[in-house]
Protein backbone atom coordinates (compact mmCIF):
# COMPACT_ATOMS: atom_id res chain seq x y z
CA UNK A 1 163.80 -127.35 -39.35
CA UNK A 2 164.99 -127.21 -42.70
CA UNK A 3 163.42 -124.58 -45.15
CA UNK A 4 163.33 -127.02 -47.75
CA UNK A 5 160.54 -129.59 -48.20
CA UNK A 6 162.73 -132.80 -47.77
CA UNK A 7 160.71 -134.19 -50.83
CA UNK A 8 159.29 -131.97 -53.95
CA UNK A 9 155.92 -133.65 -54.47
CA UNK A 10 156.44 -132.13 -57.57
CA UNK A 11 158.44 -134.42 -59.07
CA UNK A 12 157.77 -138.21 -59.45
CA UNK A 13 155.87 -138.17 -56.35
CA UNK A 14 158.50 -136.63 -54.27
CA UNK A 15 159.65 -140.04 -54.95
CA UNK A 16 163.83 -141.25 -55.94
CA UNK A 17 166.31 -138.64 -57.38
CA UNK A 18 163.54 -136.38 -59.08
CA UNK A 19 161.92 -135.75 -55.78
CA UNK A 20 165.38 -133.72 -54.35
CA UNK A 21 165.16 -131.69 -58.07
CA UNK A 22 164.05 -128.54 -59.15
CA UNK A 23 162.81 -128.11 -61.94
CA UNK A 24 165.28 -125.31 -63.17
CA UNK A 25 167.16 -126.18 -66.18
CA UNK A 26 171.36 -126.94 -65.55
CA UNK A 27 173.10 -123.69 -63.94
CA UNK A 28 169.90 -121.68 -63.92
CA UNK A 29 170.40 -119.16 -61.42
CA UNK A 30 167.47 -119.66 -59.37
CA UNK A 31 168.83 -122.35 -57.42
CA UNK A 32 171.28 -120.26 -55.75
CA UNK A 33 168.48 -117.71 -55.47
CA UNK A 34 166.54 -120.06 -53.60
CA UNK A 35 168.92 -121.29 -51.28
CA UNK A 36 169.85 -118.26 -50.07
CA UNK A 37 166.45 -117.20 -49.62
CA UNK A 38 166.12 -120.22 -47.70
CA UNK A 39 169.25 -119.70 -45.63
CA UNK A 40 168.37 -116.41 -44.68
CA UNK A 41 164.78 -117.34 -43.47
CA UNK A 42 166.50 -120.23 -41.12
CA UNK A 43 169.13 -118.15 -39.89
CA UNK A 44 166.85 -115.52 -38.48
CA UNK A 45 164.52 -118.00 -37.54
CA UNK A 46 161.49 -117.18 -39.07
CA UNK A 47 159.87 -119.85 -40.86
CA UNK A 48 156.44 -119.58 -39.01
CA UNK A 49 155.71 -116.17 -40.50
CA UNK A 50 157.21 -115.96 -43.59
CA UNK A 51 155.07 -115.72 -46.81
CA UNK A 52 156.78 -115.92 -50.14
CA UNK A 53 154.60 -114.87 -53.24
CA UNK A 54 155.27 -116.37 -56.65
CA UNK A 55 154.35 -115.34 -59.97
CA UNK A 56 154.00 -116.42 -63.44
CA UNK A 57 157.44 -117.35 -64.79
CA UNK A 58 160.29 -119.57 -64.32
CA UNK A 59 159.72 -119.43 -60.16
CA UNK A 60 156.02 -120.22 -60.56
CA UNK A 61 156.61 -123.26 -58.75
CA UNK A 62 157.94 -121.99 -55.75
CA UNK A 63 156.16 -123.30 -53.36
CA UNK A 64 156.98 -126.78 -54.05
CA UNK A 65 160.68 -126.31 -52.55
CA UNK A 66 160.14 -123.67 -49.59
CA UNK A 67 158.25 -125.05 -46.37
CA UNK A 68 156.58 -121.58 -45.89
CA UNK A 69 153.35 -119.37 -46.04
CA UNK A 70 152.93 -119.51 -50.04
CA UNK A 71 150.79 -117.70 -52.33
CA UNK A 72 150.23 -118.10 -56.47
CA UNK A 73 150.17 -114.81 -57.84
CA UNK A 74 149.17 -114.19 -61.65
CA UNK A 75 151.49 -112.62 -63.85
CA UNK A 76 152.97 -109.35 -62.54
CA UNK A 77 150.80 -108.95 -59.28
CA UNK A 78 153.18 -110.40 -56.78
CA UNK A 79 153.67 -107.09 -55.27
CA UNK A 80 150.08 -106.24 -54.67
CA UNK A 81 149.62 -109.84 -53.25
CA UNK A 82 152.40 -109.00 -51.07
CA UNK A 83 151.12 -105.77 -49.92
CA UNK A 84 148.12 -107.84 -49.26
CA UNK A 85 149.17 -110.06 -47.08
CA UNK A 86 151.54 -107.26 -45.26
CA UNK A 87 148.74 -105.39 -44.27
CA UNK A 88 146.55 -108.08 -43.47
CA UNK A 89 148.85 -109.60 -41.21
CA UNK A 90 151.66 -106.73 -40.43
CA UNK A 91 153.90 -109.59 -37.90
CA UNK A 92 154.02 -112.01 -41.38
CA UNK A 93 157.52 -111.62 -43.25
CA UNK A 94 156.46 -111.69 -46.81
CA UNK A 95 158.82 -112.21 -49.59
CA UNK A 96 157.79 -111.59 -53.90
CA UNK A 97 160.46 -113.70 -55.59
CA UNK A 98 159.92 -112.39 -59.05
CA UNK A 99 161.79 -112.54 -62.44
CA UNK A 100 162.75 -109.79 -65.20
CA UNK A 101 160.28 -110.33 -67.95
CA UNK A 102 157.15 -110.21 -64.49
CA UNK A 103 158.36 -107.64 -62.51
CA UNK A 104 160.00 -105.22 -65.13
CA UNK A 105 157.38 -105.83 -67.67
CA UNK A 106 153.80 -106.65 -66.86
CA UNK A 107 154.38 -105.90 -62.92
CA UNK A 108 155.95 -102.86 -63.42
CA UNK A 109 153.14 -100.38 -61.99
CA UNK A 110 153.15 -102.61 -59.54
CA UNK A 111 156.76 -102.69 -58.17
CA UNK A 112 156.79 -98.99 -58.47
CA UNK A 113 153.97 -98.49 -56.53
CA UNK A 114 154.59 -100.89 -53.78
CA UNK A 115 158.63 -99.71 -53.50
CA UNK A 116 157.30 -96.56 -53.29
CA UNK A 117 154.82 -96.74 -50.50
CA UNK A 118 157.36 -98.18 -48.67
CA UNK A 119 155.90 -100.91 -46.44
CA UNK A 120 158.21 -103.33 -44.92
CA UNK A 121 158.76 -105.92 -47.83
CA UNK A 122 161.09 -107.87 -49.26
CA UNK A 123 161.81 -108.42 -53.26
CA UNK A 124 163.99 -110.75 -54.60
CA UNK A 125 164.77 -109.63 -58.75
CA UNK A 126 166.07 -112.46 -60.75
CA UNK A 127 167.46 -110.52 -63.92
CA UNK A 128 168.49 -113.32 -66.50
CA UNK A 129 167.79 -110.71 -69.42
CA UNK A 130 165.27 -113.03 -70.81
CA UNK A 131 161.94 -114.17 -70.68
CA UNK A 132 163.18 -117.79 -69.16
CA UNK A 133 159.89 -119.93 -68.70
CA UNK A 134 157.66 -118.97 -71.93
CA UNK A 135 160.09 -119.54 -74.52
CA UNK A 136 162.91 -116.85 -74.54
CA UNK A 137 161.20 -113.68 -75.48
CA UNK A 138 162.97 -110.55 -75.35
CA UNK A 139 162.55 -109.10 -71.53
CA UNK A 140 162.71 -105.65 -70.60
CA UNK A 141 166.90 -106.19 -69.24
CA UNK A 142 167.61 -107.89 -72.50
CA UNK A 143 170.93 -106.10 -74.16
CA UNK A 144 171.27 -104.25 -76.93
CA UNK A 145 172.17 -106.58 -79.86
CA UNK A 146 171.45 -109.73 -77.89
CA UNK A 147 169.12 -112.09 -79.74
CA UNK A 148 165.94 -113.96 -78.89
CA UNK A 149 163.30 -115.47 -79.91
CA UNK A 150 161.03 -112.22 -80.41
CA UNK A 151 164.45 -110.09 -81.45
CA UNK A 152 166.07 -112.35 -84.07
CA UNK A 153 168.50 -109.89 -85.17
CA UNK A 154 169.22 -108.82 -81.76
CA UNK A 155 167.53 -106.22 -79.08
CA UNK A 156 167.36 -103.07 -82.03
CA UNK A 157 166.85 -99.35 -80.70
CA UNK A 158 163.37 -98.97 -81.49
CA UNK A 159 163.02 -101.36 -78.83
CA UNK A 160 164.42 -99.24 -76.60
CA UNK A 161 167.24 -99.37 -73.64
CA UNK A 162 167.50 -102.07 -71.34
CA UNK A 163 165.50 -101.48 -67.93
CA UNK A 164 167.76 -100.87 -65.05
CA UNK A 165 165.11 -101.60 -62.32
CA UNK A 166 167.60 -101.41 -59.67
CA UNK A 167 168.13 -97.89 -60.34
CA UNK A 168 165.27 -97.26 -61.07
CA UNK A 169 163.95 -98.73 -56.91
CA UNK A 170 166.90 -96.44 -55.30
CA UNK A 171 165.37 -93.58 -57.22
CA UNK A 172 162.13 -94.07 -55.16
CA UNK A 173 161.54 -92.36 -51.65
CA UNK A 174 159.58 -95.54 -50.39
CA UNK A 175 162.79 -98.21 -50.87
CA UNK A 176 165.45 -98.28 -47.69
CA UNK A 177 167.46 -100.64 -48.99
CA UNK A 178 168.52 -101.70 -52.96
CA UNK A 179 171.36 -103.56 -54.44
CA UNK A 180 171.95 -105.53 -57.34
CA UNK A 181 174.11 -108.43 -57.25
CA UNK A 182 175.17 -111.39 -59.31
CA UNK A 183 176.18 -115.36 -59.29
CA UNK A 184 178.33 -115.95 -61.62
CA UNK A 185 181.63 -116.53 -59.29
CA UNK A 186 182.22 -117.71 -55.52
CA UNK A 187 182.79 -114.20 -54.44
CA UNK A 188 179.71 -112.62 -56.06
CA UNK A 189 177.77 -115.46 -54.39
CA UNK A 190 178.92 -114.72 -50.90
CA UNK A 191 177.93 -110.97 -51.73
CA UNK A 192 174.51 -112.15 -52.63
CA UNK A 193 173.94 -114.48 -49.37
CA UNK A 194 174.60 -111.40 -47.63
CA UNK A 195 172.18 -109.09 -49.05
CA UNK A 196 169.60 -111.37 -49.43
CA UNK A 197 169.63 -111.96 -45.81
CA UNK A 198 170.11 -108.05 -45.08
CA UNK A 199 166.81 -107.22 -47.13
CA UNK A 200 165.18 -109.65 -45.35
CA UNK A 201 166.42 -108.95 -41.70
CA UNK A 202 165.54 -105.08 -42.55
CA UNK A 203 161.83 -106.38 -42.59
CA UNK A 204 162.36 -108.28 -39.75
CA UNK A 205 163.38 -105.10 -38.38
CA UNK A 206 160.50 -103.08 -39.72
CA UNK A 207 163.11 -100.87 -41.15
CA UNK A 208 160.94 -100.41 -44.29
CA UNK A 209 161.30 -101.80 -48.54
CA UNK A 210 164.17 -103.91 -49.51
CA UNK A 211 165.13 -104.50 -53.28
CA UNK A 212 167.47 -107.23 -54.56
CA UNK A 213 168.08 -107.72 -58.15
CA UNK A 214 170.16 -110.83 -58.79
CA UNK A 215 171.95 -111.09 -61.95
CA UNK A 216 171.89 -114.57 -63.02
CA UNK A 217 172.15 -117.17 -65.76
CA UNK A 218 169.53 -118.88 -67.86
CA UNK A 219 172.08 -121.26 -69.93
CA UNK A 220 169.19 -122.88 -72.13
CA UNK A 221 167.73 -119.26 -73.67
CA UNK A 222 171.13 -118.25 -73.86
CA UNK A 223 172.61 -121.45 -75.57
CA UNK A 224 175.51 -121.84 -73.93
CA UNK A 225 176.93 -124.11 -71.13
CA UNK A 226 176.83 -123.46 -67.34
CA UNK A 227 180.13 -121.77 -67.26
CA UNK A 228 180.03 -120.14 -70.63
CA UNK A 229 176.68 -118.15 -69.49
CA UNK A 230 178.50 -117.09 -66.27
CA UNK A 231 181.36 -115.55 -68.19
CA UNK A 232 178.57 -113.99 -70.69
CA UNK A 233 176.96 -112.54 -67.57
CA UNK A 234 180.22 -110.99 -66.36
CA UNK A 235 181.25 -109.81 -69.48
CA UNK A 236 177.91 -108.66 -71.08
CA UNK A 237 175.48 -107.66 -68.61
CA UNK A 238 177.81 -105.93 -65.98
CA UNK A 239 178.64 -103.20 -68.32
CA UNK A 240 175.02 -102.70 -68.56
CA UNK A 241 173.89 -103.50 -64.76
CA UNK A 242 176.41 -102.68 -62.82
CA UNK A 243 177.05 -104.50 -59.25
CA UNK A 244 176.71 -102.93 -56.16
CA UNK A 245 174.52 -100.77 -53.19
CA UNK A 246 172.30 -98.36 -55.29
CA UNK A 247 170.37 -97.16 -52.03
CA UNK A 248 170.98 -97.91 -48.03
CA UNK A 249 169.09 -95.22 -45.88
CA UNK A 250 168.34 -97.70 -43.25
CA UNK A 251 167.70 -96.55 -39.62
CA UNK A 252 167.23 -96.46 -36.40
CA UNK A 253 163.51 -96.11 -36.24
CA UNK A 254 160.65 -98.50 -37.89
CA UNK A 255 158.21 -98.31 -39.66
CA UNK A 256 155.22 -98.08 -38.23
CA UNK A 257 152.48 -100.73 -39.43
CA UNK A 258 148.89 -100.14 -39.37
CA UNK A 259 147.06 -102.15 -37.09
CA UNK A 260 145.88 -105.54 -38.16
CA UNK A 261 142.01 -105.92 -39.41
CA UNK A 262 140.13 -107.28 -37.36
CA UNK A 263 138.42 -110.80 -38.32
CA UNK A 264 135.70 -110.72 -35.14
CA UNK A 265 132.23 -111.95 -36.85
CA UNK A 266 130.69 -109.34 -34.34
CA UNK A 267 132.44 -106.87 -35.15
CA UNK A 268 132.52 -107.40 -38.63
CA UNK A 269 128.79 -107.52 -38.99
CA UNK A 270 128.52 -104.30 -37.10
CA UNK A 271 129.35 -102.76 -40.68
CA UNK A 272 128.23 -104.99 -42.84
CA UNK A 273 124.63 -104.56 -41.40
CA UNK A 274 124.98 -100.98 -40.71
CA UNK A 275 124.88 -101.34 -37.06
CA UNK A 276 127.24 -98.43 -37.07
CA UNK A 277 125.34 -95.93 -38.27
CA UNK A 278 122.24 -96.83 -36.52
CA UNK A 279 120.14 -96.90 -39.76
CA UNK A 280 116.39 -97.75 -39.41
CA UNK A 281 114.97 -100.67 -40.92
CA UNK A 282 111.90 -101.23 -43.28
CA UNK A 283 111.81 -104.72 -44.78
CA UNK A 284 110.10 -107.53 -43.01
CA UNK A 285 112.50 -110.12 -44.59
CA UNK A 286 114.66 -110.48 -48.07
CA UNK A 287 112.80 -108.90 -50.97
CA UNK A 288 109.90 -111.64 -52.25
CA UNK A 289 110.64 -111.56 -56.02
CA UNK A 290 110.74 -114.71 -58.54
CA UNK A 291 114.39 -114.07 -58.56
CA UNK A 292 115.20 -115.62 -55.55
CA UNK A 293 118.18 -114.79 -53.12
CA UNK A 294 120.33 -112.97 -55.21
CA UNK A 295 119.05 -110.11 -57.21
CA UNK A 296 120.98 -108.62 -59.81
CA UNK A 297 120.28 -105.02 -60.99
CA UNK A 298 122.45 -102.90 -63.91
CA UNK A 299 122.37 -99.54 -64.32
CA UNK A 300 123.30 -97.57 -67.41
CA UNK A 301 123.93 -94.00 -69.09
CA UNK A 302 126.17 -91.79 -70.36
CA UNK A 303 128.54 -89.79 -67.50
CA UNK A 304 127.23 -87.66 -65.86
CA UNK A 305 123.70 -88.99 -65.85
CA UNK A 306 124.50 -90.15 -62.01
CA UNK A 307 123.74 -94.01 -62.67
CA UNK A 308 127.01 -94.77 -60.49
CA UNK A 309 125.29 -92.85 -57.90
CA UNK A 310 122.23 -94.03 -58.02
CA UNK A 311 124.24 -97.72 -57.91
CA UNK A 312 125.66 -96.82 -54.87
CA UNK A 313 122.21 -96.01 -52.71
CA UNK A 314 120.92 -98.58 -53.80
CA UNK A 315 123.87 -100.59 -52.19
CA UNK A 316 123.35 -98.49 -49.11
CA UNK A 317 119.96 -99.39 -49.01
CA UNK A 318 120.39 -103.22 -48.88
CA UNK A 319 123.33 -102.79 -46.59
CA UNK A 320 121.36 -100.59 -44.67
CA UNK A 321 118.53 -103.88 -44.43
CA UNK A 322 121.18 -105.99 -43.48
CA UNK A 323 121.54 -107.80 -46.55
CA UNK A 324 124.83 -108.26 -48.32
CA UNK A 325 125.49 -105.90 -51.08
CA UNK A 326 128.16 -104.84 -54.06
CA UNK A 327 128.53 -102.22 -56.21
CA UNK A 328 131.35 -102.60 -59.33
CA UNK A 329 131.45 -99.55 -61.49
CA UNK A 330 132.32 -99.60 -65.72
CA UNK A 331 133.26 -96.56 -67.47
CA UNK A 332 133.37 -96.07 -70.82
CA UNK A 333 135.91 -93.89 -72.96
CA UNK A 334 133.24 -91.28 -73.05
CA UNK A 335 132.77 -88.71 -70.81
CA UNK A 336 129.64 -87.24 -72.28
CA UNK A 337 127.68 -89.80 -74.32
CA UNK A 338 127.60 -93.36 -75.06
CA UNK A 339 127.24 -95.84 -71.76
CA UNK A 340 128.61 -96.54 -68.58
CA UNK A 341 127.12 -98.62 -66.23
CA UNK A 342 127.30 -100.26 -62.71
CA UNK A 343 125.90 -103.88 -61.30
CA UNK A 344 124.36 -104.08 -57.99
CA UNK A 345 123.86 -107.12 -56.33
CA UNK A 346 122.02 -107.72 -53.24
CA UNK A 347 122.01 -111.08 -51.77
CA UNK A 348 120.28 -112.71 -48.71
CA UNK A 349 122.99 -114.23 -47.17
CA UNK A 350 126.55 -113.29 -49.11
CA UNK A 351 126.92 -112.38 -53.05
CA UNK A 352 129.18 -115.11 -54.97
CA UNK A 353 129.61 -112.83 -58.01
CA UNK A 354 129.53 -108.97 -58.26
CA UNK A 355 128.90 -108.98 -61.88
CA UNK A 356 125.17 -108.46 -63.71
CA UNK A 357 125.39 -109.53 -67.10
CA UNK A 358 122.33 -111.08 -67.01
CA UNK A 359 120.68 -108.42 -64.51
CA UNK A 360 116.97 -108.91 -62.99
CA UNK A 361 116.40 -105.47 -63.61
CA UNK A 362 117.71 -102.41 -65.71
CA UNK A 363 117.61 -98.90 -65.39
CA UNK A 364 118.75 -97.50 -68.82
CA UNK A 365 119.29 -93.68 -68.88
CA UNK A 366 120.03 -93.48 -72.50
CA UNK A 367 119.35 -95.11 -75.66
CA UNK A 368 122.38 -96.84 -76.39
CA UNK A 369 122.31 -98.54 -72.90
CA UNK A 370 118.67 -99.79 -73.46
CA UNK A 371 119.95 -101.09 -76.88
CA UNK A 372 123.15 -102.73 -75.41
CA UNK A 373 121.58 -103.77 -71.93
CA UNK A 374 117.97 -104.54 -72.53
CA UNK A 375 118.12 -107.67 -74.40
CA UNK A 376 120.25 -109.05 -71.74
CA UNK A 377 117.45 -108.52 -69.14
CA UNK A 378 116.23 -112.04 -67.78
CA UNK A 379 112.79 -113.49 -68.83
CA UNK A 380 110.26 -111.68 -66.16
CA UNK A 381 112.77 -109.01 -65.42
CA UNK A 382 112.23 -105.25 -65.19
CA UNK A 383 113.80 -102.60 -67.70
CA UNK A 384 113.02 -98.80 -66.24
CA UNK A 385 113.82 -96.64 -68.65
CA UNK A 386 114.11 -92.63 -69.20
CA UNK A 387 111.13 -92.06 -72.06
CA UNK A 388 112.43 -88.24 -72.17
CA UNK A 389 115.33 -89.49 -74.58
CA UNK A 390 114.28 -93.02 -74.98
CA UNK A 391 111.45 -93.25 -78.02
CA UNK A 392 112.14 -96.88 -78.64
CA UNK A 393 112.56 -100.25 -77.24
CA UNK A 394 114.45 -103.00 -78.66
CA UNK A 395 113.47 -106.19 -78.52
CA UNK A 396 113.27 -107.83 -74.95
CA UNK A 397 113.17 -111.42 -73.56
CA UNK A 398 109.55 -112.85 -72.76
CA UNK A 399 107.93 -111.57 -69.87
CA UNK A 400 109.77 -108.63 -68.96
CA UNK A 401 107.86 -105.73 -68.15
CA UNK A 402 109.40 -102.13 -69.37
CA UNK A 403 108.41 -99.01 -67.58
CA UNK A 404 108.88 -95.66 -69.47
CA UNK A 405 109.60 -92.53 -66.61
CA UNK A 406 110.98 -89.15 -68.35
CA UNK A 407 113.36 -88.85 -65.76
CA UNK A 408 115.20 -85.97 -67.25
CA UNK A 409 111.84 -83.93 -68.06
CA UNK A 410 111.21 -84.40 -64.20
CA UNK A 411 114.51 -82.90 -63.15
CA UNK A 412 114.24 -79.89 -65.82
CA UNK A 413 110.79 -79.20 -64.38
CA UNK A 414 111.77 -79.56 -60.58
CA UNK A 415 114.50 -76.77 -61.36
CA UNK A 416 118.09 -79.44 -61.09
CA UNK A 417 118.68 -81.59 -63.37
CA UNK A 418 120.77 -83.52 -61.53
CA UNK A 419 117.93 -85.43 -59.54
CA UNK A 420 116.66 -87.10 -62.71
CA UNK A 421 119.05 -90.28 -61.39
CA UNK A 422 117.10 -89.72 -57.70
CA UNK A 423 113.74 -89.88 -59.88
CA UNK A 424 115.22 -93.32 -61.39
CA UNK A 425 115.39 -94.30 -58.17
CA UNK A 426 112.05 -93.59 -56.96
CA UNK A 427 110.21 -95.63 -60.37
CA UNK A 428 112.39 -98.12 -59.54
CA UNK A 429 111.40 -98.43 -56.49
CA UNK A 430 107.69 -98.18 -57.83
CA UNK A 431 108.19 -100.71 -61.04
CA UNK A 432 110.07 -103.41 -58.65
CA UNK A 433 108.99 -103.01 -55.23
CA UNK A 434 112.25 -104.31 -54.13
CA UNK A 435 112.36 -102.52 -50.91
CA UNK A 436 110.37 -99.79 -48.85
CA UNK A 437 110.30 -95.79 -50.19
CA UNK A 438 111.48 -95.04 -46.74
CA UNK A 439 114.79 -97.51 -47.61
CA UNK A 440 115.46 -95.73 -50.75
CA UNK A 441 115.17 -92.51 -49.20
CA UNK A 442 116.81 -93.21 -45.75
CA UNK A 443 120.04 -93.82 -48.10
CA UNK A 444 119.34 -91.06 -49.84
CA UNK A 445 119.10 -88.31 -46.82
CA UNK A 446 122.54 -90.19 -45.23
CA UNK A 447 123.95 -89.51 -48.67
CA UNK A 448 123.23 -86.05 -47.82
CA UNK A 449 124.10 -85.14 -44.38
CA UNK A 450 126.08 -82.63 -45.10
CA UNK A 451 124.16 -80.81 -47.28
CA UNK A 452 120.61 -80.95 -45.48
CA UNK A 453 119.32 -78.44 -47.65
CA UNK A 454 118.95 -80.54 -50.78
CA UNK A 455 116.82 -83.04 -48.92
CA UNK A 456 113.77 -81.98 -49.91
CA UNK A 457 114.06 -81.36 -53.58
CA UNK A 458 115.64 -85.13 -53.99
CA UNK A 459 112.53 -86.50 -52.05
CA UNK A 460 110.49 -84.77 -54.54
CA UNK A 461 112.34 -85.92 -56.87
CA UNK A 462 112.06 -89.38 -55.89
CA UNK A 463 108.28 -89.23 -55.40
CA UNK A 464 107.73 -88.06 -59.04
CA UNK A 465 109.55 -91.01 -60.10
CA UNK A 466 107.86 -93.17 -58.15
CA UNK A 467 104.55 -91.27 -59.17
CA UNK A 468 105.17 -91.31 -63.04
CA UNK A 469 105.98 -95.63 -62.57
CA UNK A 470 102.61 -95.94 -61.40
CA UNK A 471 100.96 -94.39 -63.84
CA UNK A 472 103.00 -95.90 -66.92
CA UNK A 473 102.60 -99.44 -65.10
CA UNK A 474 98.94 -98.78 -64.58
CA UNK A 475 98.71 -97.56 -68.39
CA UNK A 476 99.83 -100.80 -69.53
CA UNK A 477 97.57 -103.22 -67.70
């Protein structure tokens, strides 16, 4: 079967001459590119389990011309969508085709930290030494002195050196296998086939990371003619990138990939409910609020105020229940001061969105997080709030009830300081009625298995919270 789509639906339909096309400009490099790619996969017979992972950029549209597994990734990320997929499915041959101005640029973390690791990929660098699809920016390999569209006067030397990525792969521990390459004559061609298919036959192999950078022409950015852009590329860039093996420490033995997940409903729900650990439950049913099957909770302080903590029981908790549950923490620059906060949401059947900007309830340990947050709080919500540091409250929406607790006063009094987040817990528990005390505090003794001893004092702790709510709810009715 051929690699190629016999029609790219692309183009007119897939329909006449334009349906065989690319959509690469005249002598663009990535033809060859492609084909080989293609060859390769055909040759060693592996077009059932190959996924090739596309980026932003001139190969963005990939997957119209390869019959394979194909994946869009956004600008940069093809290597952690690779890694993705790897380790998902270890027996899938995955392939990031990736240009100079993604991968040495914006992807950058990325390549490094996926070459390094190691895992058995493949990468396929097309270096053109310019930004090719967005309008012929400078790129990270463009040359000293060459001009473009965002270096006028040429690449200067406050822009620094061009990027020489494929030394910069062999210099890794993680990569078996780099070489750069180019297109520009029959020879150099041949030389590419080759090591395209070696990089990918190495993952075949499970032999470990392979790393081809192609040097190749972009004739439109460049403003020259097919065959003037392949002399500029052997004149211009070799003495900058210069051809060759940079790194081949293949051997014998492979690597050895981690077993694939498993996708078994049972056994999947096993920790998702908290089978696992056995933990009791307390709720009759999904919490009977006016908010429905998805409840949406924000907590906020300064660091060090333990509102990620807190976050994460009360994710525990709900998981715990059986409900689905997420936790997505914010920091802010500061480590002492200002706000940081986390959403929690706890859904019924499956959470569609992690975020809380609008949350159901808020538990502000600070002012500046009651400021920022408490507005935000939905009409009939809940805003639990530390009244040791808090003396105000802004403006809130219609109907939602605020509950003052000194949480810190409560800590300082029961000797740690430290529990005033476990006494946020308890008045919220006490102001919203979300779940059981014994939920709350079943997360809160698994939190602390291994240290037993502080048990007691964080039940305590809870308690006053929950105490202190009652009162200050009572006071206000």
């Amino acid at each position: 079967m051929n690699v190629f789509y016999d029609r790219f639906e692309r183009h007119a339909r897939g329909e006449g001459l334009k349906g065989q096309s690319t959509h690469y400009c005249p002598g663009c490099g990535h033809g060859l590119a492609h084909k080989y790619v293609a060859d390769a996969i055909e040759e060693l017979g592996i077009q059932d389990r190959t996924i090739a992972v596309s980026p932003v950029g001139c190969s963005v549209f990939l997957y119209y011309y390869l019959d394979v597994g194909n994946t869009q990734a956004a600008h940069g990320r093809a290597p952690a969508v690779a890694l993705g997929h790897k380790v998902a499915n270890p027996e899938s041959i995955v392939i990031s085709y990736q240009g100079d101005g993604d991968l040495a640029s914006i992807g950058l973390a990325e390549i490094v930290s996926v070459a390094q690791l190691g895992l058995p990929i493949t990468v396929i660098f097309v270096n053109n030494a310019i930004y090719g699809m967005t309008g012929g920016q400078m790129a990270p390999t463009t040359l000293m002195g060459q001009k473009t569209s965002t270096s006028p006067y040429g690449r200067a030397p406050f822009a620094g050196q061009p990027l020489k990525v494929a030394e910069l792969m062999a210099g890794l521990d993680g990569p078996v296998y780099v070489e750069r390459v180019a297109l520009f004559d029959a020879k150099n061609r041949v030389k590419a086939e080759k090591a395209i298919k070696k990089a990918i036959r190495l993952q075949v192999e499970n032999k470990g990371f392979s790393f081809v950078e192609v040097l190749a022409e972009c004739p439109t950015h460049l403003k020259m003619t097919p065959l003037e852009s392949e002399k500029w590329v052997k004149e211009q860039m070799l003495p900058v990138f210069p051809l060759g093996v940079k790194k081949d420490v293949t051997r014998e033995e492979v690597w050895a990939l981690p077993p694939p997940p498993t996708f078994d409903p049972a056994r999947v729900l096993d920790v998702v409910e908290g089978k696992e650990a056995g933990a009791p439950r307390f709720c009759s049913g999904f919490p009977r609020t006016r908010w429905g099957s998805d409840i949406a909770i924000k907590l906020a302080g300064a660091g060090g105020d333990g509102a990620q903590t807190a976050a994460l029981l009360i994710t525990r908790a709900a998981i715990n229940e059986g409900f689905d549950s997420t936790h997505i923490p914010s920091y802010g620059p500061e480590s002492r001061g200002g706000t940081s906060y986390a959403d929690v949401r706890i859904a019924k059947d499956e959470v569609l969105s992690p975020a809380a900007p609008e949350p159901h309830v808020l538990v502000a340990f600070n002012a500046p997080s009651l400021v920022k947050f408490g507005p935000r709080v939905v009409e009939g919500g809940v805003v639990v709030y530390d009244s040791s540091v808090i003396a105000e409250v802004p403006a809130l929406r219609a109907g939602v009830k605020a509950v003052g607790v000194p949480f810190t006063q409560i800590a300082a009094d029961l000797g740690r300081i430290i529990v005033k987040n476990i006494v946020a817990l308890g008045a919220l528990q006490e102001a919203t009625r979300l779940f059981p005390k014994e939920t709350f505090l079943t997360a809160v003794r698994q939190a602390l298995a291994a240290k037993c001893a502080l048990v007691p004092l964080n039940e305590e702790a809870f308690a006053w919270g929950a105490r202190k709510a009652a009162e200050a709810v009572k006071g206000e009715s």
